[in-house]
N, C-alpha and C. Protein backbone atom coordinates (compact mmCIF):
# COMPACT_ATOMS: atom_id res chain seq x y z
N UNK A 1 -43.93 134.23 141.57
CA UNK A 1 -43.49 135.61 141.53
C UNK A 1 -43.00 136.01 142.92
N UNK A 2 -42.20 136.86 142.95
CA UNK A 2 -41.07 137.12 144.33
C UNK A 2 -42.33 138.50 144.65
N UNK A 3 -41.89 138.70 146.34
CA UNK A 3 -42.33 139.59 146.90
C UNK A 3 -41.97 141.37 146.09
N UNK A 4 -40.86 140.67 145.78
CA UNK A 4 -40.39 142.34 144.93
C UNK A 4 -41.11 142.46 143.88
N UNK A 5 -41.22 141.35 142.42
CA UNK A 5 -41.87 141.65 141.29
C UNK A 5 -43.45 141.92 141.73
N UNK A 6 -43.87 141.39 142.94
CA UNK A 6 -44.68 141.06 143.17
C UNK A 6 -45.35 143.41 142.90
N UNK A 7 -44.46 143.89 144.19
CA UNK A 7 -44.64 145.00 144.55
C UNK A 7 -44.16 146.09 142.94
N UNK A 8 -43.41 145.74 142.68
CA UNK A 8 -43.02 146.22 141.20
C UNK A 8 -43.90 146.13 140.25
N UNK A 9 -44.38 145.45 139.97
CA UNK A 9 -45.84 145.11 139.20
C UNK A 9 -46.79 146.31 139.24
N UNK A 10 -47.16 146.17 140.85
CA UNK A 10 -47.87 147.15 141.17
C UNK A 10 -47.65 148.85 141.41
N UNK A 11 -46.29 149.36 140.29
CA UNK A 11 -45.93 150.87 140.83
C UNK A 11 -46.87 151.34 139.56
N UNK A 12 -46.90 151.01 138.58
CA UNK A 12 -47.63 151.70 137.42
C UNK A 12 -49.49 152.70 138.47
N UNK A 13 -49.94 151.24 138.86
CA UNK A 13 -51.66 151.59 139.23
C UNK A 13 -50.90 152.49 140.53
N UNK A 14 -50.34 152.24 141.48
CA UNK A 14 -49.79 153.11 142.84
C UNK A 14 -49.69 155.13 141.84
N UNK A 15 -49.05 155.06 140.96
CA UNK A 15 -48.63 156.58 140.43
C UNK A 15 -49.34 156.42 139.77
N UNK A 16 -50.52 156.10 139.05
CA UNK A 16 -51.43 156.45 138.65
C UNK A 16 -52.86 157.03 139.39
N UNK A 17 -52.38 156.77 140.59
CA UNK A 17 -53.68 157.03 141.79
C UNK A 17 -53.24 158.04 142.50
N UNK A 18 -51.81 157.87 142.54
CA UNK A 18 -51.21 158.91 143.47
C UNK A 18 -51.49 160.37 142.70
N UNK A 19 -51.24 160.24 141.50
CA UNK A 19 -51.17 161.09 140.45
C UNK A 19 -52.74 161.53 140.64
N UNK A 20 -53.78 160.91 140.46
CA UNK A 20 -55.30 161.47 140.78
C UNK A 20 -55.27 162.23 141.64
N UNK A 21 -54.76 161.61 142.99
CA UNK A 21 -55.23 161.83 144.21
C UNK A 21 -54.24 163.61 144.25
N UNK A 22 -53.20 163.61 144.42
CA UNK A 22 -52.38 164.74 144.34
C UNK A 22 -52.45 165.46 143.53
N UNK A 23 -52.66 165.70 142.14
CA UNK A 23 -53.00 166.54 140.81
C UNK A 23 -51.40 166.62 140.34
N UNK A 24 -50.44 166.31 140.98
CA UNK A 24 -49.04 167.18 140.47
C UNK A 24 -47.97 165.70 140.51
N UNK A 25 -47.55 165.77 139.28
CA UNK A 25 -46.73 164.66 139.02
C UNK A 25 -45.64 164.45 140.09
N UNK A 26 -44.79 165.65 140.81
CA UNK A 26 -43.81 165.24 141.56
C UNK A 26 -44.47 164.80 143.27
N UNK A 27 -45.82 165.47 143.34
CA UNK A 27 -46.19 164.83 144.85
C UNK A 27 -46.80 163.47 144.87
N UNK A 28 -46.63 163.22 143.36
CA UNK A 28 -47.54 162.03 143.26
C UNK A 28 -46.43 160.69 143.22
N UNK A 29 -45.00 161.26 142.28
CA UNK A 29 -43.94 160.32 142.54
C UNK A 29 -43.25 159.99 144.32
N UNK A 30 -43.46 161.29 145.25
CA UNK A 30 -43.16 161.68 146.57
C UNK A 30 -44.02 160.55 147.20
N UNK A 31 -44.99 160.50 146.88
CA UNK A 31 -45.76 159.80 147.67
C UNK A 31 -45.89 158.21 147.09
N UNK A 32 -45.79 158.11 146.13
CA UNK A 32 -45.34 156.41 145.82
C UNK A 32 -44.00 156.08 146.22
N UNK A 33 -43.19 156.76 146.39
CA UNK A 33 -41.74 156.69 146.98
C UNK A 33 -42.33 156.25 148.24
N UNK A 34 -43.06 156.95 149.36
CA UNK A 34 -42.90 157.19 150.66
C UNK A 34 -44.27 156.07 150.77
N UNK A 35 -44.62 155.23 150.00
CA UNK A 35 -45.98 154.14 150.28
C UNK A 35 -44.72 153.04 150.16
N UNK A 36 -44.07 153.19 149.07
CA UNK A 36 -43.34 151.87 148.54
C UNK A 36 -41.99 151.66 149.89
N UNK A 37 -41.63 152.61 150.55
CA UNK A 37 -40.75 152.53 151.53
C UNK A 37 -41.46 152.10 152.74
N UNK A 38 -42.48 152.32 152.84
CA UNK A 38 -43.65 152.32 154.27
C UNK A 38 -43.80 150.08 154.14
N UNK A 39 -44.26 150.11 153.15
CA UNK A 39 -44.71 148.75 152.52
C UNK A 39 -43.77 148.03 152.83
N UNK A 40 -42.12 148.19 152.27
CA UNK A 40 -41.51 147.05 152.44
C UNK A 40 -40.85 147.61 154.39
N UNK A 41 -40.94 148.51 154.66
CA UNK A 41 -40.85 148.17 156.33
C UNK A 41 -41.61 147.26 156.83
N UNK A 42 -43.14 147.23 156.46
CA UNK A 42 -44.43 146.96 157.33
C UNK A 42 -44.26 145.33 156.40
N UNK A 43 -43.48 145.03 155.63
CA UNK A 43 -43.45 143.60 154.68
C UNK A 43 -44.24 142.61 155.61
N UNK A 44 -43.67 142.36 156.80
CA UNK A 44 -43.71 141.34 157.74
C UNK A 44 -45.24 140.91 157.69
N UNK A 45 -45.90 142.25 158.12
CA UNK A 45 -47.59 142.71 158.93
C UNK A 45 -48.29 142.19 157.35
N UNK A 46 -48.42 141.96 156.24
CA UNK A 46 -48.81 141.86 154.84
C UNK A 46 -48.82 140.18 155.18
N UNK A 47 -50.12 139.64 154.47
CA UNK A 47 -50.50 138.30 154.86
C UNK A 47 -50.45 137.85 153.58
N UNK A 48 -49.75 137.08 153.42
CA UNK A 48 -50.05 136.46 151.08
C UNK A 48 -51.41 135.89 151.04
N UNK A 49 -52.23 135.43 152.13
CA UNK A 49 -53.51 135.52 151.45
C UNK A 49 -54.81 136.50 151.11
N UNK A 50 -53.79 138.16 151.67
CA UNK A 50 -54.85 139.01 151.44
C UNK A 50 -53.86 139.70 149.96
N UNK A 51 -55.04 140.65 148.88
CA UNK A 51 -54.63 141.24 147.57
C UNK A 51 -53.38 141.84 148.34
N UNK A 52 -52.59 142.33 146.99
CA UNK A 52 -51.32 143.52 147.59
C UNK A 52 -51.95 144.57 147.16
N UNK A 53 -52.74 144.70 146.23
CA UNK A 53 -53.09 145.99 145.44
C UNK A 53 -53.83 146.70 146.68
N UNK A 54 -54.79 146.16 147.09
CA UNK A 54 -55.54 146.85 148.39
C UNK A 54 -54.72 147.35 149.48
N UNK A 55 -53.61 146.24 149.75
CA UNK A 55 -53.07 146.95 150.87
C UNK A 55 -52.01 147.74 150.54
N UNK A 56 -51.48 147.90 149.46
CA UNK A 56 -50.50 148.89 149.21
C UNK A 56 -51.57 150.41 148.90
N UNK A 57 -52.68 150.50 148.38
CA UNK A 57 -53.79 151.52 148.59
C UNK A 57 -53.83 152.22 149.75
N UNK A 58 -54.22 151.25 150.58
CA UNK A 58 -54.12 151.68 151.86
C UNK A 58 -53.19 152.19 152.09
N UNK A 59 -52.10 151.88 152.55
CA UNK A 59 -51.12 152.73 152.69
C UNK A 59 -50.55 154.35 152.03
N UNK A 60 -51.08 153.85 150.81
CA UNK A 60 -51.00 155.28 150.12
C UNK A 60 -52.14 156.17 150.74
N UNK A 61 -53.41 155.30 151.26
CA UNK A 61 -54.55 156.64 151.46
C UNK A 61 -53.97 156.94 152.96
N UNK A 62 -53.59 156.19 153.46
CA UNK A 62 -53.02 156.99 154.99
C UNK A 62 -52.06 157.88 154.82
N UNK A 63 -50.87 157.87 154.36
CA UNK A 63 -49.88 158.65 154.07
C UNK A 63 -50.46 160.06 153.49
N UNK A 64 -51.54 159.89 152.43
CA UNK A 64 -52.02 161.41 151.52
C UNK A 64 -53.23 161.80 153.03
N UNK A 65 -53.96 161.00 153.24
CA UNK A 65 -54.55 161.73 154.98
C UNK A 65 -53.66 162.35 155.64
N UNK A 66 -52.86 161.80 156.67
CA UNK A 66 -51.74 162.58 157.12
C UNK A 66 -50.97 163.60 156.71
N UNK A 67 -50.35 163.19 155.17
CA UNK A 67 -49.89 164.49 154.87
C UNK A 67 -51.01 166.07 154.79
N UNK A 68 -52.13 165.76 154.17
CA UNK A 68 -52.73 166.54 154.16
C UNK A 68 -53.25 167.23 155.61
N UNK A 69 -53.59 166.02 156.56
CA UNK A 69 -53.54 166.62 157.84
C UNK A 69 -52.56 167.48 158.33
N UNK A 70 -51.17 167.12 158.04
CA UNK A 70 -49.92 167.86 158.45
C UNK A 70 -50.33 169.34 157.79
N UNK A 71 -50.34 169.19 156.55
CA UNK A 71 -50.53 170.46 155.87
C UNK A 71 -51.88 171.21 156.57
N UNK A 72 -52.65 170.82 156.91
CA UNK A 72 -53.80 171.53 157.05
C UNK A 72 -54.17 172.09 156.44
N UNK A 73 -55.03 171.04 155.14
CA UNK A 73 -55.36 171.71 153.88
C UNK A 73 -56.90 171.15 154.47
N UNK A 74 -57.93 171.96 153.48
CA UNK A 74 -59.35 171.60 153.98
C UNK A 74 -59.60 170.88 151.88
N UNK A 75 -60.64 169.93 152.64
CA UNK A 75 -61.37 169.29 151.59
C UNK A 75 -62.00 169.73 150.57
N UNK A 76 -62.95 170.69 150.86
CA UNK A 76 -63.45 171.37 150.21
C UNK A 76 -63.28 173.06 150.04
N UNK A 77 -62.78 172.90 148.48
CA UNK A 77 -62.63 174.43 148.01
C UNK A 77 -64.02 175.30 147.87
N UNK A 78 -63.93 176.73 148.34
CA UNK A 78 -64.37 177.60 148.26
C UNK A 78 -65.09 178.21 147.02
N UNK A 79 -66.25 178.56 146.65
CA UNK A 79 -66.84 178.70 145.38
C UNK A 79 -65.61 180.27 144.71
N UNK A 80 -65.59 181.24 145.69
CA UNK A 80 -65.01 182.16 145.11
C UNK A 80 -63.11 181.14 144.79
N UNK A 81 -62.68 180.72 145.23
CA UNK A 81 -61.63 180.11 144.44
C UNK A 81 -61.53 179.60 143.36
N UNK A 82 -62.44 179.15 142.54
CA UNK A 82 -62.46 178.56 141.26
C UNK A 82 -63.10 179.71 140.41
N UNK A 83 -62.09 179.56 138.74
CA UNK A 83 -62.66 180.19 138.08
C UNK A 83 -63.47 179.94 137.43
N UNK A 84 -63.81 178.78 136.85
CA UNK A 84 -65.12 178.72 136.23
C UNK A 84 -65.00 177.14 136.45
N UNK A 85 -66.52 176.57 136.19
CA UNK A 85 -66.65 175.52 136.31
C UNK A 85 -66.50 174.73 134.75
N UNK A 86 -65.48 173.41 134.90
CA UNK A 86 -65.31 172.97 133.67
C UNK A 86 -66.70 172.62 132.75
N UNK A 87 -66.64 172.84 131.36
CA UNK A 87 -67.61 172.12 131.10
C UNK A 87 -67.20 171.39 129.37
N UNK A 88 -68.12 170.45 129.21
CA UNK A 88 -67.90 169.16 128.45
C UNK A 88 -67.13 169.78 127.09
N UNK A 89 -66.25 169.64 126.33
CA UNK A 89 -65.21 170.17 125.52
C UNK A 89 -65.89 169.28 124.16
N UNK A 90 -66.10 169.88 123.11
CA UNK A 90 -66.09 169.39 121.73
C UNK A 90 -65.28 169.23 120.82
N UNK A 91 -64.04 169.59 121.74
CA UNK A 91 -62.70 169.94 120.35
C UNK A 91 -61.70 168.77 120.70
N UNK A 92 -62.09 167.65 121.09
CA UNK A 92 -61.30 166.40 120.98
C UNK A 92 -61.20 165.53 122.47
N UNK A 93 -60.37 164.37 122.51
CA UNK A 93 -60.40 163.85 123.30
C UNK A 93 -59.04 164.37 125.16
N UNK A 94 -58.14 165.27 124.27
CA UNK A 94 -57.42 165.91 125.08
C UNK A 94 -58.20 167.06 125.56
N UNK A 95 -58.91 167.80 125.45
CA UNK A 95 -59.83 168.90 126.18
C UNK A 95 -60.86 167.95 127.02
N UNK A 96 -61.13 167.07 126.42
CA UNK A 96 -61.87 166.17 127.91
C UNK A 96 -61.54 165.26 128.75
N UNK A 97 -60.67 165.07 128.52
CA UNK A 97 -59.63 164.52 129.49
C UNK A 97 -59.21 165.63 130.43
N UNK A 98 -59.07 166.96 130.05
CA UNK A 98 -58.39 167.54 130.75
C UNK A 98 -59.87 168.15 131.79
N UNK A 99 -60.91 168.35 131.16
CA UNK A 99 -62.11 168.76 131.95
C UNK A 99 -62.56 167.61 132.72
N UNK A 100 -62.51 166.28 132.51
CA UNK A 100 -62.27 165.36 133.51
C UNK A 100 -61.60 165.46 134.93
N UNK A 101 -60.14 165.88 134.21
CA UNK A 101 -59.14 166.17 135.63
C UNK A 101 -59.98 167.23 136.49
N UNK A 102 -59.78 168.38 135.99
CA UNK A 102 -60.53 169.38 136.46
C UNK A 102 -61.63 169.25 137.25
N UNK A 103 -62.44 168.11 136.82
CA UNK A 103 -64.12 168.03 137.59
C UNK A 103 -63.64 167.05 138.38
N UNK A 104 -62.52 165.96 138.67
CA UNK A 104 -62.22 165.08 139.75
C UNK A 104 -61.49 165.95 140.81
N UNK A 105 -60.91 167.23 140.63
CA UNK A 105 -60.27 167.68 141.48
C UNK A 105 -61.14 168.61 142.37
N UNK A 106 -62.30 168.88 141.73
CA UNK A 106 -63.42 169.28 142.42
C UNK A 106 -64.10 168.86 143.11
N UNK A 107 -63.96 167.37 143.20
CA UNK A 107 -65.08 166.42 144.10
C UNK A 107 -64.07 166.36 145.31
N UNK A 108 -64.81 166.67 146.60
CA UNK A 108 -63.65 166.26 147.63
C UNK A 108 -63.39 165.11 148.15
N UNK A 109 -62.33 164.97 148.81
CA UNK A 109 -61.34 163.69 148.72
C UNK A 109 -61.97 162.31 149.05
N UNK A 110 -62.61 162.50 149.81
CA UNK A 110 -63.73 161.32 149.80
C UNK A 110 -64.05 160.60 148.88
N UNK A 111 -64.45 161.55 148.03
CA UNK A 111 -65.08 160.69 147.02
C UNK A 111 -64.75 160.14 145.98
N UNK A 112 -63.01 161.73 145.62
CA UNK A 112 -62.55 161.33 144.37
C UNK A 112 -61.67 159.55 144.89
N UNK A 113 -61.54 159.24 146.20
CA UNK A 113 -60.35 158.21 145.91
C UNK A 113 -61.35 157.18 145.92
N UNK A 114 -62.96 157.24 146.64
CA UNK A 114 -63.57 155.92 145.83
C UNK A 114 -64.22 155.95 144.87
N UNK A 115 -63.74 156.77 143.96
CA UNK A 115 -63.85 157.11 142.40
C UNK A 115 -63.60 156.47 141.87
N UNK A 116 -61.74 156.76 142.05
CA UNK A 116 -60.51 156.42 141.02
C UNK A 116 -60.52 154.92 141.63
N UNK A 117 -60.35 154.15 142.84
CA UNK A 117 -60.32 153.07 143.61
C UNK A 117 -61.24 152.03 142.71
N UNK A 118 -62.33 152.41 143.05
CA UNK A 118 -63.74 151.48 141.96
C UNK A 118 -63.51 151.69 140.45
N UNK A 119 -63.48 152.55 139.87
CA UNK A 119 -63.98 153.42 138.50
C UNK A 119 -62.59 152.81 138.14
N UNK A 120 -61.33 153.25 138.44
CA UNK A 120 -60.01 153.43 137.40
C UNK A 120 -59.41 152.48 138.25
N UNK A 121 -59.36 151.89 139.17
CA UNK A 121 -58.56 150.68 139.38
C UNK A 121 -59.04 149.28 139.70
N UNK A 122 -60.28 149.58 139.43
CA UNK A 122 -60.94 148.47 139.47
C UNK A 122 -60.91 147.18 140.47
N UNK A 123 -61.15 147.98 141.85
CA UNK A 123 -61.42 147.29 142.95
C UNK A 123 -62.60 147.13 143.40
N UNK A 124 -62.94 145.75 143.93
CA UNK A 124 -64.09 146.08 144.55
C UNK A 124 -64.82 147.03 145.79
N UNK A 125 -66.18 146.98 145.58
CA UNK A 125 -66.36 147.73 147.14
C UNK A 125 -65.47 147.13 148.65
N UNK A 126 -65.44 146.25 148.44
CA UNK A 126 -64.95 145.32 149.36
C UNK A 126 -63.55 145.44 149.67
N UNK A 127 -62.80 145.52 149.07
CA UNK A 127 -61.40 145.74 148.43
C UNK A 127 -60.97 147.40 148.76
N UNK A 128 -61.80 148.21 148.61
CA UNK A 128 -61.74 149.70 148.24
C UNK A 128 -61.95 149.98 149.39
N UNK A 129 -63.01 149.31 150.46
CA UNK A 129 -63.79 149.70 151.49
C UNK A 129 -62.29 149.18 152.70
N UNK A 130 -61.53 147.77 152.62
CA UNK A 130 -60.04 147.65 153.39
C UNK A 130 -59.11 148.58 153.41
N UNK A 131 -59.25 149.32 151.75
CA UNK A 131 -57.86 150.38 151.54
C UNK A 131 -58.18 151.49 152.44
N UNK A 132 -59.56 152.13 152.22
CA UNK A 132 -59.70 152.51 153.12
C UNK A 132 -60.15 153.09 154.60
N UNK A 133 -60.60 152.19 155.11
CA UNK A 133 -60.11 151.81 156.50
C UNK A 133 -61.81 152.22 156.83
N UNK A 134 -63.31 151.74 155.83
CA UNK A 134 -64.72 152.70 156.23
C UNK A 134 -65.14 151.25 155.30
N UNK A 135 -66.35 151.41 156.54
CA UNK A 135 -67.61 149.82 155.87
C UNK A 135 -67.58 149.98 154.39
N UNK A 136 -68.08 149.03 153.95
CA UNK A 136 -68.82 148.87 152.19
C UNK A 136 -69.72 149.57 152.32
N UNK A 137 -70.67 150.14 152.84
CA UNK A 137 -71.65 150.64 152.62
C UNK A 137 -71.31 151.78 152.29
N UNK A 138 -70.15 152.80 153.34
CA UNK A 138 -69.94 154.03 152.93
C UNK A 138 -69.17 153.90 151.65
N UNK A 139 -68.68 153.17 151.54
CA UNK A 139 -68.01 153.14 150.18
C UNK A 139 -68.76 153.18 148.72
N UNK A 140 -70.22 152.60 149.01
CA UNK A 140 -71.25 152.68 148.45
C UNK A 140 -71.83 153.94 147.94
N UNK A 141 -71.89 154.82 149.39
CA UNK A 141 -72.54 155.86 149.10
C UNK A 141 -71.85 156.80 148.90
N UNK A 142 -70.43 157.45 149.15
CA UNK A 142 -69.54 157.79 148.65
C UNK A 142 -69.36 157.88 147.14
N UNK A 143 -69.69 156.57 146.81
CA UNK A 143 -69.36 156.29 145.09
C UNK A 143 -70.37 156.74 143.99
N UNK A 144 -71.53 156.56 145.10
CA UNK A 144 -73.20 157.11 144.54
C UNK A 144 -72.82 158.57 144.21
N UNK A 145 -72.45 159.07 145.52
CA UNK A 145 -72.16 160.80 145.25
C UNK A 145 -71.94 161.43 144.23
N UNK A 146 -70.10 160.39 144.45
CA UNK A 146 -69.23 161.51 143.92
C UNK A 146 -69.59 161.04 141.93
N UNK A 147 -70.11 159.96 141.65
CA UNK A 147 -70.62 159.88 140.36
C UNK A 147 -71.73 161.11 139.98
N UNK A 148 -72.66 160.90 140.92
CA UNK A 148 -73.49 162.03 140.79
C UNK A 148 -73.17 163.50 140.61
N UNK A 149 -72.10 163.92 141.58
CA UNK A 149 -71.59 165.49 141.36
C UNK A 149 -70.51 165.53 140.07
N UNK A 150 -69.95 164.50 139.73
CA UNK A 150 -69.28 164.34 138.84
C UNK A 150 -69.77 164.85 137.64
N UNK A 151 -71.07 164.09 137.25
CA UNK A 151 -71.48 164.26 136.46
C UNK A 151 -72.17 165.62 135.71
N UNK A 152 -72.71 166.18 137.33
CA UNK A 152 -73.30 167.77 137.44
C UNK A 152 -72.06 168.55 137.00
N UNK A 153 -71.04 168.35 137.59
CA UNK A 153 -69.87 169.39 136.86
C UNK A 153 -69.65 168.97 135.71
N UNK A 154 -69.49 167.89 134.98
CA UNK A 154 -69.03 167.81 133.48
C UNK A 154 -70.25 168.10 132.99
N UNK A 155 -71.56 168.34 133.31
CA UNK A 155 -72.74 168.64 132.29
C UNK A 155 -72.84 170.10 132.82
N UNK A 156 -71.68 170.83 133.17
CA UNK A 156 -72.24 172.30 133.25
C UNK A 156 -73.00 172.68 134.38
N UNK A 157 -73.45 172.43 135.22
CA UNK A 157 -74.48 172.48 136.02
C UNK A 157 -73.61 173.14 137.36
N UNK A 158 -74.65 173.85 138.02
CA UNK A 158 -74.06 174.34 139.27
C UNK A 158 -74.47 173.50 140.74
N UNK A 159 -72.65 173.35 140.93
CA UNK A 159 -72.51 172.30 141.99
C UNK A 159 -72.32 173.41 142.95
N UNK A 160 -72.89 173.37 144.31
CA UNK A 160 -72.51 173.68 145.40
C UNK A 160 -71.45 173.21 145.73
N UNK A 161 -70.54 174.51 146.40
CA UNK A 161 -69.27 173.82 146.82
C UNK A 161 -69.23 174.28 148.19
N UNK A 162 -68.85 173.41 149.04
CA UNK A 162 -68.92 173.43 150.21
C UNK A 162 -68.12 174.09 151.41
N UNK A 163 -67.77 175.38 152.24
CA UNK A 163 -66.57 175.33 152.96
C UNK A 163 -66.97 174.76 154.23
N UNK A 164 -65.84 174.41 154.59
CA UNK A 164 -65.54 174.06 156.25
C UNK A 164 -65.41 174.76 157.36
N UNK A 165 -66.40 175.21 158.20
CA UNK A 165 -66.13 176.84 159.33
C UNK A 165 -65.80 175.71 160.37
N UNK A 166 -64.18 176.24 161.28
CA UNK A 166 -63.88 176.25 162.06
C UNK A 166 -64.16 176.53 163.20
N UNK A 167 -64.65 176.19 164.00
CA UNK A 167 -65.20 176.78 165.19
C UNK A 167 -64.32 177.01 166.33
């Protein structure tokens, strides 16, 4: 397989993460555009005996850091910003899917990308812990978390939500 099919292969799982990670279909195509352009600059620095999936991750989690740094958006939303907290839907598999989204966009960023990383793309700690750029261990406990708060928001339960004071 050529370096291109190689990277082509991999746009489906790239906009499917991007898509987690961003909530909005066009920042999520923006940003697989701007990983997949980053990637074949940096082609050279990419070793064929390490995964591509990991290191094209990576790249995507630096790019959504930065951008978000640029933006100066904070991690954690504000309790008075949300209107209610999702909770578990009985009226089919599209209302929980969608209270899914809802309770991943609540966990902050930390945790949701070694969520989706482990959980929905099925990397290892090891793998997840290269993309991005923090030991296995935190990747560990990270994953412990954000399962845990995960779960408190889809069972209804009141999650503390955290702000960030500037000093």
């Amino acid at each position: 397989m050529s370096s291109r099919d190689a990277i082509v292969a991999e746009i489906p799982r790239l906009r499917r993460y991007a898509r987690a990670l961003t909530g909005n279909a066009d920042q999520a195509d923006d940003l697989v555009q701007d990983t997949l352009e980053r990637a074949l600059e940096k082609w050279r620095l990419w070793h064929s005996a390490r995964e591509l999936r990991p290191w094209l991750f990576s790249i995507m989690h630096n790019l959504f850091v930065d951008s978000r740094r640029r933006a100066g958006r904070i991690d954690y939303c504000d309790a008075d910003e949300l209107d209610e907290v999702p909770q578990r839907s009985q009226a089919g598999d599209a209302l929980e899917l969608r209270d899914l989204d809802r309770a991943l966009a609540l966990l902050p960023t930390e945790q949701r990308e070694v969520l989706l990383l482990v959980g929905l793309e099925e990397l290892s700690y090891a793998e997840a812990a290269r993309s991005l750029g923090v030991p296995q261990g935190t990747v560990m406990s990270r994953l412990s978390r954000a399962r845990s708060r995960l779960q408190s928001i889809l069972n209804g339960e009141a999650v503390p939500q955290l702000k960030v004071v500037k000093t």
